[in-house]
PDB file of N, CA and C in Angstrom:
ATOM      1  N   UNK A   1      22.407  80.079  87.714  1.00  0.00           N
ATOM      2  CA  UNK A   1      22.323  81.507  87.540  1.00  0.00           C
ATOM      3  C   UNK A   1      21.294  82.103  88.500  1.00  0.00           C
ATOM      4  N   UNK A   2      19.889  81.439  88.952  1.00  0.00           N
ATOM      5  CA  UNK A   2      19.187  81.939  89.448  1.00  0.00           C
ATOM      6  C   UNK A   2      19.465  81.754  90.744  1.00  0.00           C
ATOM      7  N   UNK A   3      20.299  80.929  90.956  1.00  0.00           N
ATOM      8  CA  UNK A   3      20.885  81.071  92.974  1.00  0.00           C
ATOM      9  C   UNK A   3      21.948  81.746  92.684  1.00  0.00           C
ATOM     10  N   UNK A   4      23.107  82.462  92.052  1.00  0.00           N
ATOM     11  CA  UNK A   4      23.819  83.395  92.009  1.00  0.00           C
ATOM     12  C   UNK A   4      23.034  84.803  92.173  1.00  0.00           C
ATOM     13  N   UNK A   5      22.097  84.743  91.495  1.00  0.00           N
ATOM     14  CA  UNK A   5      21.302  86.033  91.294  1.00  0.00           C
ATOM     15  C   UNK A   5      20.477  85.711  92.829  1.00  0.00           C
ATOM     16  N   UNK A   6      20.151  84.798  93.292  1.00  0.00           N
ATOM     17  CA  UNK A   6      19.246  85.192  94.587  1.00  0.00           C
ATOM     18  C   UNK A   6      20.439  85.727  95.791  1.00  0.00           C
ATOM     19  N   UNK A   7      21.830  84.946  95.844  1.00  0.00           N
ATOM     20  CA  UNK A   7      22.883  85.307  96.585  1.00  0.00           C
ATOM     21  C   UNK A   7      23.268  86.463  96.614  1.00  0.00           C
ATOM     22  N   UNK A   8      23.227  86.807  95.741  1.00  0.00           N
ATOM     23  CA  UNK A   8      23.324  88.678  94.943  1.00  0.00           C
ATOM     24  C   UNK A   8      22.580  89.614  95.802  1.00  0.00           C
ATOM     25  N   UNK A   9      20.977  89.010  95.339  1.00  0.00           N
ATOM     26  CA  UNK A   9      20.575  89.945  96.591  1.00  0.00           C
ATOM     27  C   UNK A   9      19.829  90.052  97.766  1.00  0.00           C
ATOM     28  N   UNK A  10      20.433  88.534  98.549  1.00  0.00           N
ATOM     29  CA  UNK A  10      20.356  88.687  99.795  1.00  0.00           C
ATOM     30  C   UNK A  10      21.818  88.935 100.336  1.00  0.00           C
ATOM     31  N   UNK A  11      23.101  89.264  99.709  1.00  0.00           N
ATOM     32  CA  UNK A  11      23.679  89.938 100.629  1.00  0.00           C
ATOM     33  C   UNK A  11      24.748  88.701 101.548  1.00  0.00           C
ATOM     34  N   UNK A  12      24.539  87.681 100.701  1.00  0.00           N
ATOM     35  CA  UNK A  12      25.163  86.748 101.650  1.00  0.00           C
ATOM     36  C   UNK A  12      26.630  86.582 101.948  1.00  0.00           C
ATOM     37  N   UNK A  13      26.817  85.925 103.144  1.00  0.00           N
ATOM     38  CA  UNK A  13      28.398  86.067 103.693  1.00  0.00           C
ATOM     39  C   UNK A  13      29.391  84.456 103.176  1.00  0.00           C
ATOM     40  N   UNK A  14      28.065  83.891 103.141  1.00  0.00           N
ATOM     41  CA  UNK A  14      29.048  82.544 102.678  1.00  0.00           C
ATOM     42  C   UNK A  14      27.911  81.955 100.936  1.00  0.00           C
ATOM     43  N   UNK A  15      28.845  81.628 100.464  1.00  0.00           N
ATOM     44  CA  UNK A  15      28.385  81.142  99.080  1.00  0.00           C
ATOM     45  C   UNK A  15      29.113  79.553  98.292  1.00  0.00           C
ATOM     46  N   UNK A  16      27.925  78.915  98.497  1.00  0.00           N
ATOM     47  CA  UNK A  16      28.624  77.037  98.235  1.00  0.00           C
ATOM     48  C   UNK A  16      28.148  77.172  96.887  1.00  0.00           C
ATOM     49  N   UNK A  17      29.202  76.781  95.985  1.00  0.00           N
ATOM     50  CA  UNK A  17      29.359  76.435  94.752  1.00  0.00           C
ATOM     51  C   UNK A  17      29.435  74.999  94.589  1.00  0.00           C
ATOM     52  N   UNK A  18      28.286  74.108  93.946  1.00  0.00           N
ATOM     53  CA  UNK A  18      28.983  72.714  93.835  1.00  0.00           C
ATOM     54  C   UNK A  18      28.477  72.508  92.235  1.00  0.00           C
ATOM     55  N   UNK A  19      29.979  72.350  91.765  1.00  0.00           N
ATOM     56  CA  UNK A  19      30.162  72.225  89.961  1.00  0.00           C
ATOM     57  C   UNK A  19      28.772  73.532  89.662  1.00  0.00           C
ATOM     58  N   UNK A  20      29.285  74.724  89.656  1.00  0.00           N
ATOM     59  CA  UNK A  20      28.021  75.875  89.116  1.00  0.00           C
ATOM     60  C   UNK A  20      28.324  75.839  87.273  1.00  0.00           C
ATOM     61  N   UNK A  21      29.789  75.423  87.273  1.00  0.00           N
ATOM     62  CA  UNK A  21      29.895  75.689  86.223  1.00  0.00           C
ATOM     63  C   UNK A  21      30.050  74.863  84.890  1.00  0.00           C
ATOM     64  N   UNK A  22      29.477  73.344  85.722  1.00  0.00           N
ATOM     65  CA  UNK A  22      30.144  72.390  84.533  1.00  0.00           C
ATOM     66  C   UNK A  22      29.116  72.088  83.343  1.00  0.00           C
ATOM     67  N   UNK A  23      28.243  72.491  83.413  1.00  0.00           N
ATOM     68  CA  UNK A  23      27.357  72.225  82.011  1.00  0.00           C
ATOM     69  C   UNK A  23      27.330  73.498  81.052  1.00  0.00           C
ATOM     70  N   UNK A  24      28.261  74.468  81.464  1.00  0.00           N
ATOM     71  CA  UNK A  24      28.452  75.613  80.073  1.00  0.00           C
ATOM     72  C   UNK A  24      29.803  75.614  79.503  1.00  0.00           C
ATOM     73  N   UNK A  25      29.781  76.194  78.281  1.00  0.00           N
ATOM     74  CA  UNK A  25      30.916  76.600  78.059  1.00  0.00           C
ATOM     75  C   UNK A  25      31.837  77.082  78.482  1.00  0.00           C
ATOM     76  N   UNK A  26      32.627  77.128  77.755  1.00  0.00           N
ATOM     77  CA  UNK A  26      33.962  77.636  78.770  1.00  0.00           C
ATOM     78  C   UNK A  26      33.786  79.791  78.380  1.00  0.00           C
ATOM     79  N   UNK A  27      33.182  79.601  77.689  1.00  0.00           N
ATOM     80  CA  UNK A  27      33.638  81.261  77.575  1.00  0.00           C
ATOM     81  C   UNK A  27      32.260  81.878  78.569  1.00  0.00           C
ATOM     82  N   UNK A  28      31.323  81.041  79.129  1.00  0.00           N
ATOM     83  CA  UNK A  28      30.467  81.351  79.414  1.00  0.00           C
ATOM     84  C   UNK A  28      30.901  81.319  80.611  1.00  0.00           C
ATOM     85  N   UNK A  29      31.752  79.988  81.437  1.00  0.00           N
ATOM     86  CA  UNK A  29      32.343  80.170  82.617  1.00  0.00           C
ATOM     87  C   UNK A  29      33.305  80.913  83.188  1.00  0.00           C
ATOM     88  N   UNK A  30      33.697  81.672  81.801  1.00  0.00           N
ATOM     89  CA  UNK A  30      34.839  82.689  82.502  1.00  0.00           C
ATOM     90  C   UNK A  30      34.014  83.987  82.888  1.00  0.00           C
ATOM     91  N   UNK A  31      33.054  84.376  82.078  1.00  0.00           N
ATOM     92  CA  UNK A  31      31.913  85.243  82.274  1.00  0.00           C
ATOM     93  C   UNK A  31      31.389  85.093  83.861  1.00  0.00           C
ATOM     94  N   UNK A  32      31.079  84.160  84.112  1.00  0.00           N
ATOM     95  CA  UNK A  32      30.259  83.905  85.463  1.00  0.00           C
ATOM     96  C   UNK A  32      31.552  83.884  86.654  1.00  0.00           C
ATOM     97  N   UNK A  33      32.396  83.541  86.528  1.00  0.00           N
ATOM     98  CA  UNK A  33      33.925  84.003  87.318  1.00  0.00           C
ATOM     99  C   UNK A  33      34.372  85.292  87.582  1.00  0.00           C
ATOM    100  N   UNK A  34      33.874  85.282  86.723  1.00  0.00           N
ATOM    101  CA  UNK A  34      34.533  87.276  86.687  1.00  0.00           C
ATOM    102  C   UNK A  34      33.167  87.637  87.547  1.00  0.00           C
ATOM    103  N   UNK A  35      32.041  87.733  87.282  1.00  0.00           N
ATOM    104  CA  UNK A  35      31.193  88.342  88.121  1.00  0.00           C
ATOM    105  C   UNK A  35      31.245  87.655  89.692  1.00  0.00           C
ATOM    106  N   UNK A  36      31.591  86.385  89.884  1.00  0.00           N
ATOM    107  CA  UNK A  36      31.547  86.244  91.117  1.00  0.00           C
ATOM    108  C   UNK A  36      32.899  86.696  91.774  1.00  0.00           C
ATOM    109  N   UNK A  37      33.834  86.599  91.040  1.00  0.00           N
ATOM    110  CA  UNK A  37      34.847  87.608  92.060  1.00  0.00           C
ATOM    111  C   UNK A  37      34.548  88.733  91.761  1.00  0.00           C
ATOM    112  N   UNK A  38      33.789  90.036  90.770  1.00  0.00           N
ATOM    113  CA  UNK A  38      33.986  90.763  91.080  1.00  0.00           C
ATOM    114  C   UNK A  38      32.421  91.464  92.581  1.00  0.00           C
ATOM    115  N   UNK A  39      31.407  90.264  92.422  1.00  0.00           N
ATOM    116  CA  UNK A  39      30.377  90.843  92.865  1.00  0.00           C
ATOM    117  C   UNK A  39      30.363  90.087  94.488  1.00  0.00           C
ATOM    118  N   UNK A  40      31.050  88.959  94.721  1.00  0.00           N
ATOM    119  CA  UNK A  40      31.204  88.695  96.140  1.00  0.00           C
ATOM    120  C   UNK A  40      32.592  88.640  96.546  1.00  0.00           C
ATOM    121  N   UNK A  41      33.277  89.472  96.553  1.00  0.00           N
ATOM    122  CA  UNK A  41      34.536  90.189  96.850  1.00  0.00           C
ATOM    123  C   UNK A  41      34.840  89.746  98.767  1.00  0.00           C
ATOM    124  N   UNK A  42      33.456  89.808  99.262  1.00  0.00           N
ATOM    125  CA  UNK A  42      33.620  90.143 100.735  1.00  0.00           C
ATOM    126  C   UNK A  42      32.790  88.604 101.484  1.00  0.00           C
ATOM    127  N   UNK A  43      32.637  87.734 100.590  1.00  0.00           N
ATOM    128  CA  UNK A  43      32.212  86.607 100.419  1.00  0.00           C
ATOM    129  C   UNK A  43      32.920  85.620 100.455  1.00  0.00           C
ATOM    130  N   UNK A  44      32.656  84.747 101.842  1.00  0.00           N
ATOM    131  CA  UNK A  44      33.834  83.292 101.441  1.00  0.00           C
ATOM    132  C   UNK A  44      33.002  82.079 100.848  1.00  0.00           C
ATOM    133  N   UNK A  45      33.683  81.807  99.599  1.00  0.00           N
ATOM    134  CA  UNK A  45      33.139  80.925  98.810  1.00  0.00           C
ATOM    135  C   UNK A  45      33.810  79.877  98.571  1.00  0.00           C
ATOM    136  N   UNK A  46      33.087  78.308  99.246  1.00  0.00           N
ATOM    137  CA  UNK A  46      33.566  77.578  98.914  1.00  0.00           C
ATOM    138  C   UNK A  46      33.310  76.641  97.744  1.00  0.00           C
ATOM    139  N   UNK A  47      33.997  76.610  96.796  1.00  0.00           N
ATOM    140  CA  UNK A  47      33.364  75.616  94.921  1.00  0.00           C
ATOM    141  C   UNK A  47      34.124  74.079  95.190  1.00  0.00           C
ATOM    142  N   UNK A  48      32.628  73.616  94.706  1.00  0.00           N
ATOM    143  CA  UNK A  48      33.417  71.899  94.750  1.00  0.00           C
ATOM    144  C   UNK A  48      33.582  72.147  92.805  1.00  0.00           C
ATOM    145  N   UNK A  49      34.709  71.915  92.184  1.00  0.00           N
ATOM    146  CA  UNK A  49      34.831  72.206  90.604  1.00  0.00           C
ATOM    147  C   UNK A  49      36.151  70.940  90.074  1.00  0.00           C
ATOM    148  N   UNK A  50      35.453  70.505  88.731  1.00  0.00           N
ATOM    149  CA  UNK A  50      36.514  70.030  88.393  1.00  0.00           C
ATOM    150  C   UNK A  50      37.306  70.592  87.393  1.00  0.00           C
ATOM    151  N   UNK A  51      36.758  72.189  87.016  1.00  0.00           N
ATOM    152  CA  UNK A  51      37.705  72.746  86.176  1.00  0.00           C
ATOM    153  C   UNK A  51      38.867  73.504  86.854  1.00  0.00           C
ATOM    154  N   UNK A  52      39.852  73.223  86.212  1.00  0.00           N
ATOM    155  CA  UNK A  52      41.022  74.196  86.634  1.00  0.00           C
ATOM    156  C   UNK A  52      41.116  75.446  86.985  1.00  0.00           C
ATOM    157  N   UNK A  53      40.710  75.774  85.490  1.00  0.00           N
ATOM    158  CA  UNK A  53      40.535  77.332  85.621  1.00  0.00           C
ATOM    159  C   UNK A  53      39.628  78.015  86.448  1.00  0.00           C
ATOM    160  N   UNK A  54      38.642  77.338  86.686  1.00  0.00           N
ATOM    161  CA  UNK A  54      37.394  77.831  87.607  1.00  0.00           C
ATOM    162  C   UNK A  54      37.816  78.330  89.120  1.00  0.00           C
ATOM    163  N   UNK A  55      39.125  77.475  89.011  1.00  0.00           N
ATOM    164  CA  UNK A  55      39.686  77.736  90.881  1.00  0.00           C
ATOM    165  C   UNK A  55      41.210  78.432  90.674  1.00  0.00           C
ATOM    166  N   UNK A  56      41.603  78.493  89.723  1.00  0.00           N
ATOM    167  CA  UNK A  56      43.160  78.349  90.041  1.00  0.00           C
ATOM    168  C   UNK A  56      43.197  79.728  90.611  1.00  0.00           C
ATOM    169  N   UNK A  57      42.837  80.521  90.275  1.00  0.00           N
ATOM    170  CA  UNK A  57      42.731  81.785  91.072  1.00  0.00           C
ATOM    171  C   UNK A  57      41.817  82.281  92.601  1.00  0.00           C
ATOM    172  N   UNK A  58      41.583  81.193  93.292  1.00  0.00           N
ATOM    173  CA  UNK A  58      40.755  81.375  94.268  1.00  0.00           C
ATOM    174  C   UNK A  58      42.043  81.552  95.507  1.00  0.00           C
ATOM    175  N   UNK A  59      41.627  81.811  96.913  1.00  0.00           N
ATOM    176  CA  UNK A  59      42.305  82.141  97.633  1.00  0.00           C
ATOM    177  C   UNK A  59      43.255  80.629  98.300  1.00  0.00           C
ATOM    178  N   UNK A  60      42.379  79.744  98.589  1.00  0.00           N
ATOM    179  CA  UNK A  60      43.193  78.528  99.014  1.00  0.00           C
ATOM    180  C   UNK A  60      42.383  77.323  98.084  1.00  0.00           C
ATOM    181  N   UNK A  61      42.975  76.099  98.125  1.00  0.00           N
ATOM    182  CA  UNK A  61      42.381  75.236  97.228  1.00  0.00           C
ATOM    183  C   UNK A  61      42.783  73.601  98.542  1.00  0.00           C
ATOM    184  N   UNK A  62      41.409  72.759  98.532  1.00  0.00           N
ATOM    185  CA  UNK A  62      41.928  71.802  99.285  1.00  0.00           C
ATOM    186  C   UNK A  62      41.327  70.963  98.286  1.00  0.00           C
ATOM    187  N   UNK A  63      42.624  70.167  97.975  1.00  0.00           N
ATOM    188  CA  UNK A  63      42.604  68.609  97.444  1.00  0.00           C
ATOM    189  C   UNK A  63      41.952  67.401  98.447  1.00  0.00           C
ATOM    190  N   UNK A  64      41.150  66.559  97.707  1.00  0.00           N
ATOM    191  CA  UNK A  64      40.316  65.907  98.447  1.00  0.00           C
ATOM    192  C   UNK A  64      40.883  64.295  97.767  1.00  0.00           C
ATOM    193  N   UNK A  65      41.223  63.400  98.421  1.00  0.00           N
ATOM    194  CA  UNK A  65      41.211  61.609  97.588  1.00  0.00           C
ATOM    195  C   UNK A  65      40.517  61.011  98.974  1.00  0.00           C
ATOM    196  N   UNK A  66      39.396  60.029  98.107  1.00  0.00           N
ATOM    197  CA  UNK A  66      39.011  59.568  98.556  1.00  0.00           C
ATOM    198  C   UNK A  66      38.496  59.779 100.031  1.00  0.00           C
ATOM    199  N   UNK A  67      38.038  61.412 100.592  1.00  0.00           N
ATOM    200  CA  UNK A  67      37.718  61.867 101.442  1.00  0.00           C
ATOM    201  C   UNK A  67      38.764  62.467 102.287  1.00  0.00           C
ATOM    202  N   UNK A  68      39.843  62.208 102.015  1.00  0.00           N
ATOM    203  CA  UNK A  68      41.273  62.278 102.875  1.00  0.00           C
ATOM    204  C   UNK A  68      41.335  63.989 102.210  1.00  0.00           C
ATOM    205  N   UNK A  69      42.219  64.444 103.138  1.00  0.00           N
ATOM    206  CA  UNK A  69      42.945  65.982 102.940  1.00  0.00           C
ATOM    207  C   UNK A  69      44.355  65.230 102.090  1.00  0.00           C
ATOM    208  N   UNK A  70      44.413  65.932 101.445  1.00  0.00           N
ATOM    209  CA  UNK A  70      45.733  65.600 100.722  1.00  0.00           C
ATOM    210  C   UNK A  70      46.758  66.762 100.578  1.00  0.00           C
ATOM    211  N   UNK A  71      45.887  67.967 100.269  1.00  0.00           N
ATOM    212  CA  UNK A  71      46.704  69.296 100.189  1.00  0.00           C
ATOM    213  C   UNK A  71      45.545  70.401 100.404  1.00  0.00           C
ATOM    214  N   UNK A  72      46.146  71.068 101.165  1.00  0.00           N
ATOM    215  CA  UNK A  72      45.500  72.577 101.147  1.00  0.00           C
ATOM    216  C   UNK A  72      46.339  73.588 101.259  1.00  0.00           C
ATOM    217  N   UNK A  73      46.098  74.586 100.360  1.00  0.00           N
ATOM    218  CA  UNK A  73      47.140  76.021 100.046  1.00  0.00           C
ATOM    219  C   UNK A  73      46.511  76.484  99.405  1.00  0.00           C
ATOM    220  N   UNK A  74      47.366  77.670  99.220  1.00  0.00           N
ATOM    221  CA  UNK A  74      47.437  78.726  97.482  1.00  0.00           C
ATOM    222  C   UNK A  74      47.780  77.840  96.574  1.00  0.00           C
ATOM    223  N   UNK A  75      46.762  77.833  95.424  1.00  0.00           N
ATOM    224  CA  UNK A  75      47.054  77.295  94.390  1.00  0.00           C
ATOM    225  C   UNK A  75      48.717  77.434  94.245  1.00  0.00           C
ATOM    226  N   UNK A  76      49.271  78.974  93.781  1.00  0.00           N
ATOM    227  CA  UNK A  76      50.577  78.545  93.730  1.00  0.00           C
ATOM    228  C   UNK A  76      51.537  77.933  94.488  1.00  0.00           C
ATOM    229  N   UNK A  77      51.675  78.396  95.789  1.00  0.00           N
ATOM    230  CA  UNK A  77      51.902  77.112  96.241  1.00  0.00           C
ATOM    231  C   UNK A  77      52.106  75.452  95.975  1.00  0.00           C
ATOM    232  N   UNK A  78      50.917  75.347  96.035  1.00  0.00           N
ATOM    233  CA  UNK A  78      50.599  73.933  95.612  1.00  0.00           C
ATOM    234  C   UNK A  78      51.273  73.670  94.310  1.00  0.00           C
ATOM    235  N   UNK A  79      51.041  74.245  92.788  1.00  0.00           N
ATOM    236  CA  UNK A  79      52.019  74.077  91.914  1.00  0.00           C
ATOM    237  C   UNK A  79      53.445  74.230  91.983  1.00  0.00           C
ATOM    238  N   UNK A  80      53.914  74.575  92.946  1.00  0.00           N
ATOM    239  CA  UNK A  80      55.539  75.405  93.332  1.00  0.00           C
ATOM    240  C   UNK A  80      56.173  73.634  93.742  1.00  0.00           C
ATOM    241  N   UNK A  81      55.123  72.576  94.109  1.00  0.00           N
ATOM    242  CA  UNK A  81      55.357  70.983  94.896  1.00  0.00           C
ATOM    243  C   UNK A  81      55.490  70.474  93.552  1.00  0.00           C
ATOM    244  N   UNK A  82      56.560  70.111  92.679  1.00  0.00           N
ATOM    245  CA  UNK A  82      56.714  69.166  91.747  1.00  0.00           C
ATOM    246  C   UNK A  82      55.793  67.703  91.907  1.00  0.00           C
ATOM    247  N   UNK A  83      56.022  67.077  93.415  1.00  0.00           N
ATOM    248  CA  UNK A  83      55.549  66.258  93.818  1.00  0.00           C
ATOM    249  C   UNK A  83      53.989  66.154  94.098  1.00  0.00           C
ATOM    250  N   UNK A  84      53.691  67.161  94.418  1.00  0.00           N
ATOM    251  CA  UNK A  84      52.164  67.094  94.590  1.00  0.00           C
ATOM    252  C   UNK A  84      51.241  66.884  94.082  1.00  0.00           C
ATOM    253  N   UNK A  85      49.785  66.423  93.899  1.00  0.00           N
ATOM    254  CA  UNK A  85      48.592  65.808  93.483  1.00  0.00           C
ATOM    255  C   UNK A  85      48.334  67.006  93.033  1.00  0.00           C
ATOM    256  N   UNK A  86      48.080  68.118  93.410  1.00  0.00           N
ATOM    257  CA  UNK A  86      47.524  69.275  92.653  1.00  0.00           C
ATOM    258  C   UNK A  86      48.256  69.305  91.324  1.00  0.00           C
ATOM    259  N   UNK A  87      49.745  69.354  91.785  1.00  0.00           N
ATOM    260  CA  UNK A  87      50.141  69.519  90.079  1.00  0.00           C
ATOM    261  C   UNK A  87      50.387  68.745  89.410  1.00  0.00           C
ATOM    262  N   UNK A  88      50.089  67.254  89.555  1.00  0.00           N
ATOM    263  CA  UNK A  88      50.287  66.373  88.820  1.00  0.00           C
ATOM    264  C   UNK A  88      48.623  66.303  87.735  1.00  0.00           C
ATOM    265  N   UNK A  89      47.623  66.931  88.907  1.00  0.00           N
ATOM    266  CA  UNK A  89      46.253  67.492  87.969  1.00  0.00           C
ATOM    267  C   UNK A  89      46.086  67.916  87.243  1.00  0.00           C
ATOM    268  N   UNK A  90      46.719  69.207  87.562  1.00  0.00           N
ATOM    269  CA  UNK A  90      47.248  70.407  86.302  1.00  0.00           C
ATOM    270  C   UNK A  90      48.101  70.230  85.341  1.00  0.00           C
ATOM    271  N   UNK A  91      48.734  69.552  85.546  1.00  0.00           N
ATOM    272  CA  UNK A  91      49.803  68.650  83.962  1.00  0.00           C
ATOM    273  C   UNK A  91      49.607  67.502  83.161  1.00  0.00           C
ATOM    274  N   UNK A  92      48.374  66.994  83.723  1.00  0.00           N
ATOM    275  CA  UNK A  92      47.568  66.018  83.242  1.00  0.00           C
ATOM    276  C   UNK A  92      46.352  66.494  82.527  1.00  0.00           C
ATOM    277  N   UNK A  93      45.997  67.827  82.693  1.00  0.00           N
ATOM    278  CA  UNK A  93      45.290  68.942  81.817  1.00  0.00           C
ATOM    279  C   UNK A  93      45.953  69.292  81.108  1.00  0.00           C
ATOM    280  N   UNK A  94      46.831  69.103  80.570  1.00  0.00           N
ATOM    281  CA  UNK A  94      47.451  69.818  79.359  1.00  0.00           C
ATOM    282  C   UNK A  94      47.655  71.366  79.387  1.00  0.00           C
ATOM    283  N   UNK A  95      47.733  71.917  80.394  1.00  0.00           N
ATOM    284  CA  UNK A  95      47.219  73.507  80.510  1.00  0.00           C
ATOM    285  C   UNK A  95      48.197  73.661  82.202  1.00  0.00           C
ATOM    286  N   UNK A  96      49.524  73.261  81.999  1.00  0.00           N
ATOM    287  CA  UNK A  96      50.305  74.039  83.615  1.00  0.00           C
ATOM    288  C   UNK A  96      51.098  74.676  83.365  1.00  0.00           C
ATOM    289  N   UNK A  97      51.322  75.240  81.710  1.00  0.00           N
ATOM    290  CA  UNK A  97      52.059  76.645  81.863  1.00  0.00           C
ATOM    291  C   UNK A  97      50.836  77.638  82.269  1.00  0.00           C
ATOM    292  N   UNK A  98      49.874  77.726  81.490  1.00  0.00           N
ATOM    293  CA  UNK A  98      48.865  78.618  81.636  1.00  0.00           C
ATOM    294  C   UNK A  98      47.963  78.668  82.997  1.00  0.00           C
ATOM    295  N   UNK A  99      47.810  77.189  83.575  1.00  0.00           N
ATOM    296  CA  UNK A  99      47.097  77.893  85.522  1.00  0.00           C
ATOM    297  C   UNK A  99      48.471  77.926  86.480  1.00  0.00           C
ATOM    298  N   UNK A 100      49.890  78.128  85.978  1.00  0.00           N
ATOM    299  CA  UNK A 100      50.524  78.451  86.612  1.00  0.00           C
ATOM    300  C   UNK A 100      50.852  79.662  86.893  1.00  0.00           C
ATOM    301  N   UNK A 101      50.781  80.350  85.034  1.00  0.00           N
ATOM    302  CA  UNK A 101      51.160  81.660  85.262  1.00  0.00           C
ATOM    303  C   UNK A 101      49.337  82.602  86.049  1.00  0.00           C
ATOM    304  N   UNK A 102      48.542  81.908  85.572  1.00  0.00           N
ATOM    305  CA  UNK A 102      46.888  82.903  86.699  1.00  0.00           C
ATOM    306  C   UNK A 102      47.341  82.183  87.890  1.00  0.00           C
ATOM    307  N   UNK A 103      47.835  81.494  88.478  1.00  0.00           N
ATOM    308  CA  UNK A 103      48.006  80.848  89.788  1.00  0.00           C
ATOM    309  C   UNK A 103      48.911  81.616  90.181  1.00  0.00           C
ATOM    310  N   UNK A 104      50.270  82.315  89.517  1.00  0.00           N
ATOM    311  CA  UNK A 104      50.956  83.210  90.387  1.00  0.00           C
ATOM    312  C   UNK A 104      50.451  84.942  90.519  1.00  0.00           C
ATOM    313  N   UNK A 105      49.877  85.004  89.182  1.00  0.00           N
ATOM    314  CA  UNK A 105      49.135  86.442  88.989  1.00  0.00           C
ATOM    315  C   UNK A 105      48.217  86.058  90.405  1.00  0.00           C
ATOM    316  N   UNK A 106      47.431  85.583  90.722  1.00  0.00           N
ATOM    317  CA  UNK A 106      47.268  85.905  91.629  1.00  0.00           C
ATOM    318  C   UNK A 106      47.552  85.841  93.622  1.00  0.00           C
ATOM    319  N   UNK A 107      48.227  85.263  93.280  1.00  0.00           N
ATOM    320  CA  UNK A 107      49.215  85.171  93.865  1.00  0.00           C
ATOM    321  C   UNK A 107      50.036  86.487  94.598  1.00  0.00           C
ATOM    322  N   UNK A 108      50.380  87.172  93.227  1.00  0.00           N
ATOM    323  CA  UNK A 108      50.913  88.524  93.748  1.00  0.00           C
ATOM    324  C   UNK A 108      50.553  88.984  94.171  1.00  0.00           C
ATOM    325  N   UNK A 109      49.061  89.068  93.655  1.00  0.00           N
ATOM    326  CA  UNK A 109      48.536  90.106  94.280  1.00  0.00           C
ATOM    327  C   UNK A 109      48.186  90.668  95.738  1.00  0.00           C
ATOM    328  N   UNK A 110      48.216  89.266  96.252  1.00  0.00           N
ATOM    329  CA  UNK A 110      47.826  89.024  97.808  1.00  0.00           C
ATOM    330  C   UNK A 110      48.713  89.860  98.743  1.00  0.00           C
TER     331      UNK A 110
END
């Protein structure tokens, strides 16, 4: 919280997230999501995360094994690959109706 809040206000252009969000709750991490998209809008942010939800709405998402590129896209996208590691992630979460349908919401919007 206190390097979100220092990023805040210096104004910065790039913002590294690594796991910001894995030791809170989940209602607490949707809280801190919402303020970082709504407060670094003009900010490219890259999050290393192992929650779903934390990314499924981000602009591109790159899958990493064992250091290798495996996939990089739009989340939807990436779920749209039956075959792919991303969505074999997301269906192994128990939760790929639900980051499919925020994965195309945002999506549209683009």
């Amino acid at each position: 919280m206190i390097c979100l809040a220092r990023a805040l206000l210096r104004s910065t252009k790039i913002l590294l997230i690594d796991e910001a969000t894995a030791s809170i709750d989940y209602e607490a991490d949707a809280k801190l999501q919402e303020t970082i998209q709504t407060e670094f809008q003009d900010v490219t942010i890259v999050a290393i995360a192992h929650r779903l939800q934390t990314i499924i709405d981000y602009d591109k998402i790159l899958v990493l094994d064992a250091g290798q590129v495996i996939e990089y896209d739009h989340p939807y996208t990436l779920l749209k690959n039956e075959s792919g590691h991303f969505y074999d992630i997301c269906k192994e979460s128990g939760n790929l109706n639900s980051l499919f349908a925020q994965a195309y919401a945002s999506y549209s919007q683009t």
